[in-house]
C-alpha atoms as a PDB file:
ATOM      1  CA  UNK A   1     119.124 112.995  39.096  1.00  0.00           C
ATOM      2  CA  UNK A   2     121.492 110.029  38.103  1.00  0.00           C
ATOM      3  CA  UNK A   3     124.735 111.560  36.509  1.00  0.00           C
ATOM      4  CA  UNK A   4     128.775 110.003  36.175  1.00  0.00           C
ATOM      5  CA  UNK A   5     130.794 111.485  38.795  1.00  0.00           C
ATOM      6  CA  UNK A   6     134.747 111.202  37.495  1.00  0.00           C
ATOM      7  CA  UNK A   7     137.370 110.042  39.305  1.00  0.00           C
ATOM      8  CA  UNK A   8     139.427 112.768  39.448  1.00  0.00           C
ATOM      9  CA  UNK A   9     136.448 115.549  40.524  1.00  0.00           C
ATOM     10  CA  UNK A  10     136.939 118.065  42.896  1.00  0.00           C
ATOM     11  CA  UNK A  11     134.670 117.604  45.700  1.00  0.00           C
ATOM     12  CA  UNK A  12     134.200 119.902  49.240  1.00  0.00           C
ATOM     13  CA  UNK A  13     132.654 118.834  52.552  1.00  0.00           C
ATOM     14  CA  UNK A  14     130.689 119.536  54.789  1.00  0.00           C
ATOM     15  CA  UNK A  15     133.357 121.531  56.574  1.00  0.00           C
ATOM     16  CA  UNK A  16     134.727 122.917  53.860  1.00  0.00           C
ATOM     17  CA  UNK A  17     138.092 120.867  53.327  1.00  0.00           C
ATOM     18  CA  UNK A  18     138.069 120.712  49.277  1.00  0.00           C
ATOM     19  CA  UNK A  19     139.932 117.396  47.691  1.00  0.00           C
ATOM     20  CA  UNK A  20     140.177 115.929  44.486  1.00  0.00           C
ATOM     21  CA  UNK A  21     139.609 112.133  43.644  1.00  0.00           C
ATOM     22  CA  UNK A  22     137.847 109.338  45.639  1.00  0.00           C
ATOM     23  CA  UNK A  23     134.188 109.571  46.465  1.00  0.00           C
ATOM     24  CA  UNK A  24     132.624 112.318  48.359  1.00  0.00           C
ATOM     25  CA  UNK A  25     132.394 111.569  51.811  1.00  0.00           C
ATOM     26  CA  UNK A  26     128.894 112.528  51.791  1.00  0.00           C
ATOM     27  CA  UNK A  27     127.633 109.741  49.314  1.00  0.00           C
ATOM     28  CA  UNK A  28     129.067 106.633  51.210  1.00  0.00           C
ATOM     29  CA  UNK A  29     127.279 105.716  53.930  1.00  0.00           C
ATOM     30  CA  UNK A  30     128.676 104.476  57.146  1.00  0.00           C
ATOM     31  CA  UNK A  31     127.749 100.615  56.879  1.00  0.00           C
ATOM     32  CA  UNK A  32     129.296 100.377  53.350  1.00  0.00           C
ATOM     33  CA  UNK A  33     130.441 101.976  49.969  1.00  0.00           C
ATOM     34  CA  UNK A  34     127.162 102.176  48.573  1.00  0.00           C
ATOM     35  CA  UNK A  35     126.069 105.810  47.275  1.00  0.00           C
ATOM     36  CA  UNK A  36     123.387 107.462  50.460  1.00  0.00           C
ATOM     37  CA  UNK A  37     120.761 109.967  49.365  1.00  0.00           C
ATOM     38  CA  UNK A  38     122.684 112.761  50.345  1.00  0.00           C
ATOM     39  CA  UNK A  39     122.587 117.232  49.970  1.00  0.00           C
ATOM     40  CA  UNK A  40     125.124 118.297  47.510  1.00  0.00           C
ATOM     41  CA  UNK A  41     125.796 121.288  45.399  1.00  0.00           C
ATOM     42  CA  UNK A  42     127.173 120.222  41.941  1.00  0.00           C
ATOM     43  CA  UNK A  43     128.560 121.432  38.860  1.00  0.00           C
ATOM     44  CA  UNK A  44     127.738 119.493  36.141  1.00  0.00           C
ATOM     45  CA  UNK A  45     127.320 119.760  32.020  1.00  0.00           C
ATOM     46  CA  UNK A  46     125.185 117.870  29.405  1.00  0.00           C
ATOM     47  CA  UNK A  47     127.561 115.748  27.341  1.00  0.00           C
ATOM     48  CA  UNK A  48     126.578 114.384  23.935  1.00  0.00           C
ATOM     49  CA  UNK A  49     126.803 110.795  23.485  1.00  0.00           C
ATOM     50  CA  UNK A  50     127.975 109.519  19.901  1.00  0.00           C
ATOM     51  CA  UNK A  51     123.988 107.919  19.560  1.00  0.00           C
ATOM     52  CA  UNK A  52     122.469 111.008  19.836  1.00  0.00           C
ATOM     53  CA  UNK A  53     121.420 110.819  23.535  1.00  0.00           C
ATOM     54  CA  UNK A  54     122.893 112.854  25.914  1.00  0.00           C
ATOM     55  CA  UNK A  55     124.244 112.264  30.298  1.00  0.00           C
ATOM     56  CA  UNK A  56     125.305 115.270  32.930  1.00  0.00           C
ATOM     57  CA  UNK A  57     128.392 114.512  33.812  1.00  0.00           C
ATOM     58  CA  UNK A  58     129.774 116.221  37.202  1.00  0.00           C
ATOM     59  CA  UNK A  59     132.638 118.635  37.259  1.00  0.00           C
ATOM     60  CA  UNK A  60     132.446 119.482  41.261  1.00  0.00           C
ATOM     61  CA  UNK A  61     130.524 118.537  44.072  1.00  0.00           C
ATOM     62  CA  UNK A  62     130.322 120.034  47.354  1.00  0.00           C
ATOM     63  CA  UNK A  63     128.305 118.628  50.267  1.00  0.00           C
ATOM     64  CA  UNK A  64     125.889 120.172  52.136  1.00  0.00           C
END
C-alpha cells in the first residue's frame, strides 16, 4: 500500500523510542533517503478527496 505519511506523524522504532516529525528510520535506507521496503505497524484513515476519489493517509507508524 502507497499512502501520504505527514510531516509531523508520530512514528516508534524498532526499539521503542517514539518521535514525532522526520521520516521513520525504518523507511530510509542506509545508502540514501529513498523509502526501503520495510515492517511497520500504521495507523492510518481513508480521506476523501474533493473529486470523489479517496487516499489513506497515516496518523502513526511504528517499525517493526
Amino acid at each position: 500500500m502507497t499512502a501520504l505519511i505527514p510531516g509531523e506523524v508520530s512514528w516508534t522504532d524498532s526499539r521503542g523510542a517514539r518521535t514525532v516529525g522526520g521520516v521513520p528510520s525504518c523507511l530510509i535506507t542506509e545508502e540514501d533517503d529513498t523509502v526501503a521496503h520495510a515492517k511497520v505497524e500504521a495507523g492510518y484513515t481513508w480521506l476523501r478527496l474533493p473529486d470523489g476519489g479517496s487516499s489513506p493517509v497515516v496518523g502513526w507508524i511504528r517499525c517493526l
